[in-house]
PDB file of N, CA and C in Angstrom:
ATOM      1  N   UNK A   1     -32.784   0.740  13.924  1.00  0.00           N
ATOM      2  CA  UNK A   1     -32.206   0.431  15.200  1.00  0.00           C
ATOM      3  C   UNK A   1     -30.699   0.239  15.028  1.00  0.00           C
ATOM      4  N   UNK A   2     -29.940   1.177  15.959  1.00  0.00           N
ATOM      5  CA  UNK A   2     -28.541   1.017  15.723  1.00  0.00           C
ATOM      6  C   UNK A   2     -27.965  -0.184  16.433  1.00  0.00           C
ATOM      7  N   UNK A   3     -26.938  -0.810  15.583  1.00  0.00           N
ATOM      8  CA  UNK A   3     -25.873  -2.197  16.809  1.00  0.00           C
ATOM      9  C   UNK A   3     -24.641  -1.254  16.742  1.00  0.00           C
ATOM     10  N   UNK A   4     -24.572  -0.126  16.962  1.00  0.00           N
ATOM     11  CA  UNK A   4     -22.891  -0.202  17.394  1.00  0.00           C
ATOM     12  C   UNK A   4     -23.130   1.022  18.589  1.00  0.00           C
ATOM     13  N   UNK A   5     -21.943   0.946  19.121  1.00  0.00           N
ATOM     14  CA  UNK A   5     -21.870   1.652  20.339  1.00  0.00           C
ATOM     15  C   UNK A   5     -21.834   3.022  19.940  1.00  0.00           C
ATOM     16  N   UNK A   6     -22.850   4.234  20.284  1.00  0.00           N
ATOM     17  CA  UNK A   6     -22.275   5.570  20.424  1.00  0.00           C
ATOM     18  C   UNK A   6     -21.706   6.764  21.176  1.00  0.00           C
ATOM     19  N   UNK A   7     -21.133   7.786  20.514  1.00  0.00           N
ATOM     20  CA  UNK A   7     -19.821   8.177  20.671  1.00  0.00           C
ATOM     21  C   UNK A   7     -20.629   9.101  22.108  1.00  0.00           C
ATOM     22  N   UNK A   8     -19.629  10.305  22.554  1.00  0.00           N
ATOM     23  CA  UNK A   8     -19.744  11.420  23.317  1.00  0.00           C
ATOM     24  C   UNK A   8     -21.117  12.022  23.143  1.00  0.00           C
ATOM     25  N   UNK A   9     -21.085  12.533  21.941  1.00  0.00           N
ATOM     26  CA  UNK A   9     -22.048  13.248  21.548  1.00  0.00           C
ATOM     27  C   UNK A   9     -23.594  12.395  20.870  1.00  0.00           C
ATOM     28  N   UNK A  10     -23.335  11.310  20.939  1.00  0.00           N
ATOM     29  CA  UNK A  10     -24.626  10.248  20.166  1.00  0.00           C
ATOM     30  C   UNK A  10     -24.316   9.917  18.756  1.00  0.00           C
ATOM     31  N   UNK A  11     -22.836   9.937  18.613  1.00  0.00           N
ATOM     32  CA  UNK A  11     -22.091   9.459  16.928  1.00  0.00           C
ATOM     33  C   UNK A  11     -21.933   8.580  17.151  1.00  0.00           C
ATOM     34  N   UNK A  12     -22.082   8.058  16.149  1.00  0.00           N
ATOM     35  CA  UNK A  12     -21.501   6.594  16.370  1.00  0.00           C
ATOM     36  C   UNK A  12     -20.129   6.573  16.221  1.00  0.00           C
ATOM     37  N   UNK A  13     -19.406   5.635  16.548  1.00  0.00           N
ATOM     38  CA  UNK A  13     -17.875   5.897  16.325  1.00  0.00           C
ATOM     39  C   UNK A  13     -17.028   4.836  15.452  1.00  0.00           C
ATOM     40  N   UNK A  14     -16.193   5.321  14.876  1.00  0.00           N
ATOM     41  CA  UNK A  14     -15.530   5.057  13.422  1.00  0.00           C
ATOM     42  C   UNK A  14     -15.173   3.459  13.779  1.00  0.00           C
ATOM     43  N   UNK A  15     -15.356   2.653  12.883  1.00  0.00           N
ATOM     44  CA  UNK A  15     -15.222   1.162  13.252  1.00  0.00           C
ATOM     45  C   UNK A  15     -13.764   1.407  13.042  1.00  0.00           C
ATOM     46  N   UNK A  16     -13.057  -0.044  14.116  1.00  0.00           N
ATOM     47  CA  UNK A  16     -11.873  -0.095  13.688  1.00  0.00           C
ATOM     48  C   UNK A  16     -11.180  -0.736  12.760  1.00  0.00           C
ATOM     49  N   UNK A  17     -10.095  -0.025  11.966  1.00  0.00           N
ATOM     50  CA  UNK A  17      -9.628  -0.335  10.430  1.00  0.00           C
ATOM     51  C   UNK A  17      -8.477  -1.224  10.905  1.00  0.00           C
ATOM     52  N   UNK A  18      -8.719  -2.609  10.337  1.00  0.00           N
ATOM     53  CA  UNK A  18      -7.474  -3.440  10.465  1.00  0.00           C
ATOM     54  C   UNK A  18      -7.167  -3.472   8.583  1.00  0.00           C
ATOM     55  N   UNK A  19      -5.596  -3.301   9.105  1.00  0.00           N
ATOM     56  CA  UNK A  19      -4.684  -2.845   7.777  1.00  0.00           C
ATOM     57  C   UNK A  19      -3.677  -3.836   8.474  1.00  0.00           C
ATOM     58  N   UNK A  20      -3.460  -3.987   6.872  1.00  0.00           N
ATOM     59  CA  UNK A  20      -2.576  -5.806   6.665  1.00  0.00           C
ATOM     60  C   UNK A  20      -1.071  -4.969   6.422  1.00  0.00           C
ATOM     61  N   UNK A  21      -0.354  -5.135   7.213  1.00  0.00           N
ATOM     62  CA  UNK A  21       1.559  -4.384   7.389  1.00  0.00           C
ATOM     63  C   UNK A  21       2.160  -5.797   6.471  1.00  0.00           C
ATOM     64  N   UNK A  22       3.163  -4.880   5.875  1.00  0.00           N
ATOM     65  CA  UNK A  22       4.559  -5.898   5.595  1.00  0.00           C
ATOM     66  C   UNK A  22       4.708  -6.941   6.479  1.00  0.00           C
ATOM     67  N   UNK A  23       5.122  -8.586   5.930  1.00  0.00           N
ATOM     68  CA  UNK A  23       5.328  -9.745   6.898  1.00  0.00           C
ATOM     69  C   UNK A  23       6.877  -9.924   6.593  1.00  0.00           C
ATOM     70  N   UNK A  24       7.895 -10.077   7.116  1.00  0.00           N
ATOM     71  CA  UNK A  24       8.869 -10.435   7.005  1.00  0.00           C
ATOM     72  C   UNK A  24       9.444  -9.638   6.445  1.00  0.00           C
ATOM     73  N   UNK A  25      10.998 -10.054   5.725  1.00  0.00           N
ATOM     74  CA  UNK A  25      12.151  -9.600   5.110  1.00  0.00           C
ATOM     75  C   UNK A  25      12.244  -9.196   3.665  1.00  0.00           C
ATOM     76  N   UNK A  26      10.758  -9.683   3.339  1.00  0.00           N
ATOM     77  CA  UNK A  26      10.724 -10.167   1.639  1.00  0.00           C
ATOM     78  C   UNK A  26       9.242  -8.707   1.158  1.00  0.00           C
ATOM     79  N   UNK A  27       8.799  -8.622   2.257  1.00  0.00           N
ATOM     80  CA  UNK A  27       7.896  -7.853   2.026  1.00  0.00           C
ATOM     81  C   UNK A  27       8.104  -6.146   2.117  1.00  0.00           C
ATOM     82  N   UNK A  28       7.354  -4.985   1.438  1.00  0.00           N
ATOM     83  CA  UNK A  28       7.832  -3.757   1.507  1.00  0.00           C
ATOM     84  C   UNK A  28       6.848  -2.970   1.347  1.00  0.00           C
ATOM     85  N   UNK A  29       6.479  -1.863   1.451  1.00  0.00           N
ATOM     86  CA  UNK A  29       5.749  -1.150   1.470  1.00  0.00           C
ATOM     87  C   UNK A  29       6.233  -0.058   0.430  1.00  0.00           C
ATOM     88  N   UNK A  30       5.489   0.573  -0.344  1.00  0.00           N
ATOM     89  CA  UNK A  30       5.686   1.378  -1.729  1.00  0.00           C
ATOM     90  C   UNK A  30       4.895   2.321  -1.953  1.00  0.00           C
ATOM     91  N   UNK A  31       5.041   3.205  -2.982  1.00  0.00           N
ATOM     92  CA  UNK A  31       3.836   3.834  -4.074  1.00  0.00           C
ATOM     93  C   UNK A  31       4.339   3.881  -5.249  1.00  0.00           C
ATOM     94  N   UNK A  32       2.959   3.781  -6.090  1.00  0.00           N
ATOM     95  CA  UNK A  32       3.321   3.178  -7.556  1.00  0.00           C
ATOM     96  C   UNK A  32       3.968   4.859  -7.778  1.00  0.00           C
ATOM     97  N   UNK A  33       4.945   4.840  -8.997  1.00  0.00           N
ATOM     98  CA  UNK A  33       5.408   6.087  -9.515  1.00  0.00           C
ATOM     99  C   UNK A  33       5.347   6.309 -10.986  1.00  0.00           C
ATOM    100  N   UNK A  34       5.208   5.057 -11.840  1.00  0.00           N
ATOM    101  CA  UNK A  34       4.592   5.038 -13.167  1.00  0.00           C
ATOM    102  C   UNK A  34       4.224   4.018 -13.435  1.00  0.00           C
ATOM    103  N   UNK A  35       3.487   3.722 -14.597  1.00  0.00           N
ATOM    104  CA  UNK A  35       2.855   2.362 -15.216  1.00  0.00           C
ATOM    105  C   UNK A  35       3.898   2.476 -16.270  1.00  0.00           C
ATOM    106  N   UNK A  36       4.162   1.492 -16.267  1.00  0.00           N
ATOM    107  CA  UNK A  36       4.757   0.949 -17.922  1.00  0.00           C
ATOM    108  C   UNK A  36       3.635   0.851 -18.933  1.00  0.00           C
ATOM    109  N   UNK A  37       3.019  -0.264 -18.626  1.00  0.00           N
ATOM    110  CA  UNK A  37       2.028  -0.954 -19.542  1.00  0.00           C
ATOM    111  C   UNK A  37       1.955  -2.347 -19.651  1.00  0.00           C
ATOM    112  N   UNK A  38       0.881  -3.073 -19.933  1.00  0.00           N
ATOM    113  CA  UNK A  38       0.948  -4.631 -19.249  1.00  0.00           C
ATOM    114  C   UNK A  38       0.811  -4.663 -17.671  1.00  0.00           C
ATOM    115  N   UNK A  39       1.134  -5.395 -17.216  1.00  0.00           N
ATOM    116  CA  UNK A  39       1.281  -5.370 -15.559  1.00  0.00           C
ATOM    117  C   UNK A  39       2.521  -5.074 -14.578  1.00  0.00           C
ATOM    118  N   UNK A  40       3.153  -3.752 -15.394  1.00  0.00           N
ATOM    119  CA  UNK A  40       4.402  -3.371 -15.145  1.00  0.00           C
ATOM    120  C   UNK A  40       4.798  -2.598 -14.672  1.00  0.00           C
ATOM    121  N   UNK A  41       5.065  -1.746 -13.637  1.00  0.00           N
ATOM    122  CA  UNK A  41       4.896  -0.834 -12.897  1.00  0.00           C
ATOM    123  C   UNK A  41       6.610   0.066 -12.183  1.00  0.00           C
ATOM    124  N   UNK A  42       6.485   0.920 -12.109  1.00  0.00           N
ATOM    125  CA  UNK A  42       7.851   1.669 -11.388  1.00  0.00           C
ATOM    126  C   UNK A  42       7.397   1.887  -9.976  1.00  0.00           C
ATOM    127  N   UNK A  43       8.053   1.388  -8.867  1.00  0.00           N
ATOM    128  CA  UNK A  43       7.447   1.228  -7.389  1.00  0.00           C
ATOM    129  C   UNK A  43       8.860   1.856  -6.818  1.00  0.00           C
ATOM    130  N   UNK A  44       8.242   2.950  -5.802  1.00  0.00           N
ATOM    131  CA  UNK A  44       9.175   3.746  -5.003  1.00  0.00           C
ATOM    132  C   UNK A  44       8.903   3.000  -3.610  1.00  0.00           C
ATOM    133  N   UNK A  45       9.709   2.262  -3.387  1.00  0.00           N
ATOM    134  CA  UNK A  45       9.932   1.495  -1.804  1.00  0.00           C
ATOM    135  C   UNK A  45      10.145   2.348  -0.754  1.00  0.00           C
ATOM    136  N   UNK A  46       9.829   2.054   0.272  1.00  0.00           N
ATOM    137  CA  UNK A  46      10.514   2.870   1.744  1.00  0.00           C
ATOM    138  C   UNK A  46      12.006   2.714   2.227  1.00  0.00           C
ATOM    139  N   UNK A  47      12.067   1.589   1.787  1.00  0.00           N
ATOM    140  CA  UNK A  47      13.541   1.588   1.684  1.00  0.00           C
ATOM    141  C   UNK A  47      14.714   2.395   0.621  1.00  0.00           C
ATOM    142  N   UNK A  48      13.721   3.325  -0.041  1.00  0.00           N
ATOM    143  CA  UNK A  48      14.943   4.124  -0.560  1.00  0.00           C
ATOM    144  C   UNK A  48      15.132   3.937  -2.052  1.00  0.00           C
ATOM    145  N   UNK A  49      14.675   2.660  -2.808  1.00  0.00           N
ATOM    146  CA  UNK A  49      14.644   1.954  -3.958  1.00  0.00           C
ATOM    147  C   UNK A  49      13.800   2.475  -4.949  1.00  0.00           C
ATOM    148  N   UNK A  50      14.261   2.536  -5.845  1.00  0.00           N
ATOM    149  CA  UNK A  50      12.557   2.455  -6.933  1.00  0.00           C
ATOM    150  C   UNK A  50      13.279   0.680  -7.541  1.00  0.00           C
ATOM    151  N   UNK A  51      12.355   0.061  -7.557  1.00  0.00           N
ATOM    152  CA  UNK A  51      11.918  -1.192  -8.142  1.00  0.00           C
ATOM    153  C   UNK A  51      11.207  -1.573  -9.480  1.00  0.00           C
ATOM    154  N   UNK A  52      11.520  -1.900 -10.425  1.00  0.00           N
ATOM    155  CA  UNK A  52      10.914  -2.292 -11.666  1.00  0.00           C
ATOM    156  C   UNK A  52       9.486  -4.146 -10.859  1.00  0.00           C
ATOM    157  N   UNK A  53       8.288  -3.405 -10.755  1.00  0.00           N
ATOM    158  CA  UNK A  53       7.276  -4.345 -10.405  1.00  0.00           C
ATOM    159  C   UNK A  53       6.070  -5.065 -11.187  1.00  0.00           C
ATOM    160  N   UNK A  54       5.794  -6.001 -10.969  1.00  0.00           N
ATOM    161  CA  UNK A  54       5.001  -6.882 -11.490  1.00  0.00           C
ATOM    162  C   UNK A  54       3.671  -7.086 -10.324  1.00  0.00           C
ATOM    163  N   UNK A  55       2.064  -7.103 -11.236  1.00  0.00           N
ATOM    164  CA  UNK A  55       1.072  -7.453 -10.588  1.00  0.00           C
ATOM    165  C   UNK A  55       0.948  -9.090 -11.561  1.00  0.00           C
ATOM    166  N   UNK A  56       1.202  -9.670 -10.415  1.00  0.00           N
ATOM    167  CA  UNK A  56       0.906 -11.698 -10.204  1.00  0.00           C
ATOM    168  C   UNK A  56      -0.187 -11.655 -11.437  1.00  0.00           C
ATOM    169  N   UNK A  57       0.096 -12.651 -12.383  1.00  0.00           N
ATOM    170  CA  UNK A  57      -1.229 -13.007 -13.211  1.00  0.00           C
ATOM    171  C   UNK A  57      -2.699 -13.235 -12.038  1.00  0.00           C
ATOM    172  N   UNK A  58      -2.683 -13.920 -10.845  1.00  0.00           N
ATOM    173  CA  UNK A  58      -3.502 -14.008 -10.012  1.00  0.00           C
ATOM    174  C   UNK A  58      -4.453 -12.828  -9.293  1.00  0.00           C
ATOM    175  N   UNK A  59      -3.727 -11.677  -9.461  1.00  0.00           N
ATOM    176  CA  UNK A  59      -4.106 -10.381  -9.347  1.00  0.00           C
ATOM    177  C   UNK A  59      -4.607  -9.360 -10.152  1.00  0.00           C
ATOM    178  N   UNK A  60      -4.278 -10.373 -11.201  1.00  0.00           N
ATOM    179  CA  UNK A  60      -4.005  -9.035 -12.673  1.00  0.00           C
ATOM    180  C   UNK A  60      -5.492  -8.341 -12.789  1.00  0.00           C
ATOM    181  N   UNK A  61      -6.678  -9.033 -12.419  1.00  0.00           N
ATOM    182  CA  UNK A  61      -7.934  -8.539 -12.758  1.00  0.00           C
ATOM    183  C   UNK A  61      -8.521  -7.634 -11.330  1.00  0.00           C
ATOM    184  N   UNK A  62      -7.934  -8.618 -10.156  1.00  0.00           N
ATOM    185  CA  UNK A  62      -8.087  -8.243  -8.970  1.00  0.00           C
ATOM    186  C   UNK A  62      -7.849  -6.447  -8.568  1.00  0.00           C
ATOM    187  N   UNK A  63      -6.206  -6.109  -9.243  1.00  0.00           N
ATOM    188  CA  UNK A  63      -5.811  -4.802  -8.711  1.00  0.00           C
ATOM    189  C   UNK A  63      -5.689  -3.945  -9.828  1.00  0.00           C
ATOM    190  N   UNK A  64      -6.308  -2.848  -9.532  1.00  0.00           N
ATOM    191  CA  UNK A  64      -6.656  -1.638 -10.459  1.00  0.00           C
ATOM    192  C   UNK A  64      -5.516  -0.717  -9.920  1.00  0.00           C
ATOM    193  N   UNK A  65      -4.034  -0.419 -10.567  1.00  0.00           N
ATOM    194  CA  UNK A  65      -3.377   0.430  -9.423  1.00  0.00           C
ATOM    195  C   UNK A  65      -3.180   1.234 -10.402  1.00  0.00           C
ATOM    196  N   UNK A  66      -3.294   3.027  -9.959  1.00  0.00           N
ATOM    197  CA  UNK A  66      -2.824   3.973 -10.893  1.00  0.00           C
ATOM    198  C   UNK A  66      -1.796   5.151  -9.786  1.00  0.00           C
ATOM    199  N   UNK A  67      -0.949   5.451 -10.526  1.00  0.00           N
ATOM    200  CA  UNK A  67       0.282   6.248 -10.004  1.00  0.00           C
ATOM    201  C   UNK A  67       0.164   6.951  -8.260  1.00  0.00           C
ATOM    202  N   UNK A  68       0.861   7.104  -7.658  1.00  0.00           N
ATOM    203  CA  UNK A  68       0.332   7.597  -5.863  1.00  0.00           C
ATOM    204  C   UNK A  68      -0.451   6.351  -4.968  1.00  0.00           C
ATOM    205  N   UNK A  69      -0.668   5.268  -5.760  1.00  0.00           N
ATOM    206  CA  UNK A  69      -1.010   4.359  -4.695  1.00  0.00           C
ATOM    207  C   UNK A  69      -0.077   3.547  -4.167  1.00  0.00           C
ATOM    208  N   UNK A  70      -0.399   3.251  -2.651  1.00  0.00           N
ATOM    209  CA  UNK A  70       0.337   2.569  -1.732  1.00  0.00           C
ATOM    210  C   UNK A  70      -0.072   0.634  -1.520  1.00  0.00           C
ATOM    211  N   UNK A  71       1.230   0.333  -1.911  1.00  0.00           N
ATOM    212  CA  UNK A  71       1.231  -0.656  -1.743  1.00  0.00           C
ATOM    213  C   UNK A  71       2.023  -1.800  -1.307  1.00  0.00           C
ATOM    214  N   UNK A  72       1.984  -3.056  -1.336  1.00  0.00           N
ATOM    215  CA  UNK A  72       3.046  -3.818  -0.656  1.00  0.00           C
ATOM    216  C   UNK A  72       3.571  -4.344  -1.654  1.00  0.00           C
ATOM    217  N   UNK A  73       4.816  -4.642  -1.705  1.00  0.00           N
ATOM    218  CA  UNK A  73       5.783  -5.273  -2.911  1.00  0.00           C
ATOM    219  C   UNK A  73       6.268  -6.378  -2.011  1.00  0.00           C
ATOM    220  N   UNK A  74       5.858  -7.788  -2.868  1.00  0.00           N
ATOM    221  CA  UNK A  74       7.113  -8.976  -2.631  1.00  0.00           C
ATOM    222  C   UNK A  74       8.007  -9.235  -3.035  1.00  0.00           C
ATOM    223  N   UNK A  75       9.333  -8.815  -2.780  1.00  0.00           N
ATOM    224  CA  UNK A  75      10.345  -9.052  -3.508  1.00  0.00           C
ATOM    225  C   UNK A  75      10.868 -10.190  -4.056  1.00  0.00           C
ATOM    226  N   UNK A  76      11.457 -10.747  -5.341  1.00  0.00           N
ATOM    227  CA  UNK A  76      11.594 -12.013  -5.519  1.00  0.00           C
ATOM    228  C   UNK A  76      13.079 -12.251  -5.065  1.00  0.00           C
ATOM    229  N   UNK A  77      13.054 -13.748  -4.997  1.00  0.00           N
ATOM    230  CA  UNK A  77      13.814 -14.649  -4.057  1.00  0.00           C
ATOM    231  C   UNK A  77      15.467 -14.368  -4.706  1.00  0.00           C
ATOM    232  N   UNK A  78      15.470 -14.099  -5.867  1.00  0.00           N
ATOM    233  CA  UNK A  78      16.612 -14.484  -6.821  1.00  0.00           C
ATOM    234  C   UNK A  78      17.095 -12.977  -7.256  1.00  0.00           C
ATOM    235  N   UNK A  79      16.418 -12.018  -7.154  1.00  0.00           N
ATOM    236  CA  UNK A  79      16.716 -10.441  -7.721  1.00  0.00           C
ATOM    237  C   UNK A  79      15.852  -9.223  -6.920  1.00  0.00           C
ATOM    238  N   UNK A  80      16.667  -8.950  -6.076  1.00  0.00           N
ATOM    239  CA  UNK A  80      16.081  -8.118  -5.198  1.00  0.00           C
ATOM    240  C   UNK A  80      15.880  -6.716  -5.863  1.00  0.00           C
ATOM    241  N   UNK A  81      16.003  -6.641  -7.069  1.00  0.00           N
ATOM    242  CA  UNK A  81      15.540  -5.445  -7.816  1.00  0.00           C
ATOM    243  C   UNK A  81      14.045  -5.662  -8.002  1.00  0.00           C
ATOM    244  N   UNK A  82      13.542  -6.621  -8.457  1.00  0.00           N
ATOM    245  CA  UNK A  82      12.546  -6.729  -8.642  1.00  0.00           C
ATOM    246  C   UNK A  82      11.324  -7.287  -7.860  1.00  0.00           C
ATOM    247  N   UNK A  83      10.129  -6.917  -8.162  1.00  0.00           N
ATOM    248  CA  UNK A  83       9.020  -7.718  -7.321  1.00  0.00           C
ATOM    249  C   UNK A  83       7.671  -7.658  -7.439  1.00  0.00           C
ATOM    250  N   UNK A  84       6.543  -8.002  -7.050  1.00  0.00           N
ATOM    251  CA  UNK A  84       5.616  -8.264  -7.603  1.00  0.00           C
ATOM    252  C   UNK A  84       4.687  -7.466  -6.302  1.00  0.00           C
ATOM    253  N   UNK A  85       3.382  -7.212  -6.843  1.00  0.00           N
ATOM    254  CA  UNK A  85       2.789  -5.992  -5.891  1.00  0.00           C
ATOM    255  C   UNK A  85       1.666  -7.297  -5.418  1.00  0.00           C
ATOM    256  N   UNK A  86       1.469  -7.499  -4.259  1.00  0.00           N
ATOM    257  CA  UNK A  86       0.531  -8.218  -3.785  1.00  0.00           C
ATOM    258  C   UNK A  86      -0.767  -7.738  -2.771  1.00  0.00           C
ATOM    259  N   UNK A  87      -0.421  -6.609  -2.927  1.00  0.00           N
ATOM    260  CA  UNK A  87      -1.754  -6.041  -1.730  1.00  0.00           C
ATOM    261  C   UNK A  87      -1.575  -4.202  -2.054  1.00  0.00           C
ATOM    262  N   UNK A  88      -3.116  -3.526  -2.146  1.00  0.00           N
ATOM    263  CA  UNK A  88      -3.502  -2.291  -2.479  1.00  0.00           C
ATOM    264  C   UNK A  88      -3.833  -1.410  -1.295  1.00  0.00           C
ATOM    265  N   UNK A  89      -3.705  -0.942  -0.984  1.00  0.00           N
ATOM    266  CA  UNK A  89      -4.515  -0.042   0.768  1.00  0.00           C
ATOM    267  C   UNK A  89      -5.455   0.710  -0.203  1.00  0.00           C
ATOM    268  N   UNK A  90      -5.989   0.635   0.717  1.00  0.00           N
ATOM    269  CA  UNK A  90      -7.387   1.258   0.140  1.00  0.00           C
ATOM    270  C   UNK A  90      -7.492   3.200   1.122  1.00  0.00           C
ATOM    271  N   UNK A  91      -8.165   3.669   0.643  1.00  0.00           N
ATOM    272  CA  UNK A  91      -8.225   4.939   1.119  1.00  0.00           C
ATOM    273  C   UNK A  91      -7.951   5.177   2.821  1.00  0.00           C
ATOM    274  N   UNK A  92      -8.906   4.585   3.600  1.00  0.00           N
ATOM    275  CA  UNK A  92      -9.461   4.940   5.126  1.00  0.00           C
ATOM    276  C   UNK A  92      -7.666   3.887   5.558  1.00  0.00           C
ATOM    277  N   UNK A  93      -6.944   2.810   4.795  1.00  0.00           N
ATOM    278  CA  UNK A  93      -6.389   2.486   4.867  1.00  0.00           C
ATOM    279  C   UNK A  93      -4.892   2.914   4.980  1.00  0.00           C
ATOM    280  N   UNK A  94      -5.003   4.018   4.155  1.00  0.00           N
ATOM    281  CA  UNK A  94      -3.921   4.775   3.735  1.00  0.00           C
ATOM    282  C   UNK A  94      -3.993   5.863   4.913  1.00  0.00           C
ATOM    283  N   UNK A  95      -5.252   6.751   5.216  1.00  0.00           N
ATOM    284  CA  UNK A  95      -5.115   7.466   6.326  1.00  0.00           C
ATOM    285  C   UNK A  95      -4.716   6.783   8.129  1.00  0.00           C
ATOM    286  N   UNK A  96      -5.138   5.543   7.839  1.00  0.00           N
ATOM    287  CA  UNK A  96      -4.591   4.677   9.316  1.00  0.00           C
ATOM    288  C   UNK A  96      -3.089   5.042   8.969  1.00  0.00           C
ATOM    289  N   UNK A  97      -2.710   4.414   8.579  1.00  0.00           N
ATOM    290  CA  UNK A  97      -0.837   4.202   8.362  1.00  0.00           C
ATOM    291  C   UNK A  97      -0.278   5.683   8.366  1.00  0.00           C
ATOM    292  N   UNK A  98      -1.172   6.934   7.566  1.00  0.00           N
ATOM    293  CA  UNK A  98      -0.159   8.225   8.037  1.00  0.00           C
ATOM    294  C   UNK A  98      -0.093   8.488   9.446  1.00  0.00           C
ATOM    295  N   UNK A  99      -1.731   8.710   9.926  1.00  0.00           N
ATOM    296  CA  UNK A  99      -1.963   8.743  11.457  1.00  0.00           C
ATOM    297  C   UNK A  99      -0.908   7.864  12.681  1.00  0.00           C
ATOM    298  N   UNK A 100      -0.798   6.949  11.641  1.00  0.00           N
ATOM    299  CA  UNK A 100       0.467   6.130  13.051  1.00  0.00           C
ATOM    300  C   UNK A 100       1.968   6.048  12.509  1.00  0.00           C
ATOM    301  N   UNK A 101       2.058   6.309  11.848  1.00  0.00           N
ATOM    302  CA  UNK A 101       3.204   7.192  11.656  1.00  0.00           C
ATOM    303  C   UNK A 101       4.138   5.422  10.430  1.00  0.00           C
ATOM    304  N   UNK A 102       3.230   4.847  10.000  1.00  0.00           N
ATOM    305  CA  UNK A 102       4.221   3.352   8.898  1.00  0.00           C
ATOM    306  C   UNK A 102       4.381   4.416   7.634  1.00  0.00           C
ATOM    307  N   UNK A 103       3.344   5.500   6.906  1.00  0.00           N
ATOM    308  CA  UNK A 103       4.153   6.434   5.923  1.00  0.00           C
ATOM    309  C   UNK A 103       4.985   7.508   6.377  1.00  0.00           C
ATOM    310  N   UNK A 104       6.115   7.491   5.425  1.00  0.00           N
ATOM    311  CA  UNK A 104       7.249   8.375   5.701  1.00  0.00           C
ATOM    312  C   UNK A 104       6.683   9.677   4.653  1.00  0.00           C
ATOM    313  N   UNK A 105       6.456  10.562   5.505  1.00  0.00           N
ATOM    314  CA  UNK A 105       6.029  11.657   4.732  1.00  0.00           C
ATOM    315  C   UNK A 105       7.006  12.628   4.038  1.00  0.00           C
ATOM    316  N   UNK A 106       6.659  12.621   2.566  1.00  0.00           N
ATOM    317  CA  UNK A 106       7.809  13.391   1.592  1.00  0.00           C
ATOM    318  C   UNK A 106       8.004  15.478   1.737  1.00  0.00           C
ATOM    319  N   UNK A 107       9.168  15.026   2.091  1.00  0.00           N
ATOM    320  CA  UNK A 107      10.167  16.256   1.888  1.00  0.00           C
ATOM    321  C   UNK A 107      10.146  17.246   0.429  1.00  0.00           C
ATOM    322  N   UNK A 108       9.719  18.502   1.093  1.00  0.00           N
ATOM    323  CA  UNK A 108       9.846  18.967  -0.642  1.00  0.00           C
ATOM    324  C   UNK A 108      11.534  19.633  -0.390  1.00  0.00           C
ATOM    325  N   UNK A 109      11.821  19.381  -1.956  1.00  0.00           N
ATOM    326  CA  UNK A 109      13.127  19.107  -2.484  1.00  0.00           C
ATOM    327  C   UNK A 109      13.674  20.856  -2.536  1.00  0.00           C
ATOM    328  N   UNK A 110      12.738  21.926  -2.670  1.00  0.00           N
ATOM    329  CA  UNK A 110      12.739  23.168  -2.662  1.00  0.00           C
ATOM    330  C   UNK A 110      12.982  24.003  -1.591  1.00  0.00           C
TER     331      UNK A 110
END
């Protein structure tokens, strides 16, 4: 027995994806561009930056991130070069944000 409402045709229809945006001045949106090693990461910001980043000891087991993933960077208070990755989008997550237009879609250089 179905609980959700169906579509036009008798589909059911795609639940809606709430995706957690940048909060404030301190927060940024990224994709990883290399691993160092340890919890150390090269993060290409939207703002234009690549960032030398850190995953929080609090996270360290939590986030599995490998190169092309999108994520949020907190920048620290004292060195705005640097910052620490606090949140992963997950796939269906990543397609919300192209669909509404928060990823800036890359230009080929050719």
């Amino acid at each position: 027995m179905a609980y959700y409402k169906k579509g036009k045709n008798n589909e059911p229809e795609a639940p809606v994806t709430r995706v957690r945006l940048p909060r404030g001045e301190r927060e940024l949106m990224g994709t990883v561009e290399q691993r160092y090693g340890g919890n150390k990461m090269l993060i290409n910001c939207f703002d234009g930056k690549s960032r030398n980043c850190r995953v929080p000891g609090r996270l360290r087991r939590a986030l599995w991130l490998r190169p092309g993933d999108v994520v949020i960077v907190e920048l620290w208070e004292l060195d705005k070069e640097k910052g620490d990755v606090i949140f992963k989008y997950r796939p269906n997550q990543v397609a919300w944000l192209n669909q509404n237009g928060y990823l800036k879609t890359e230009s080929l250089e050719f």
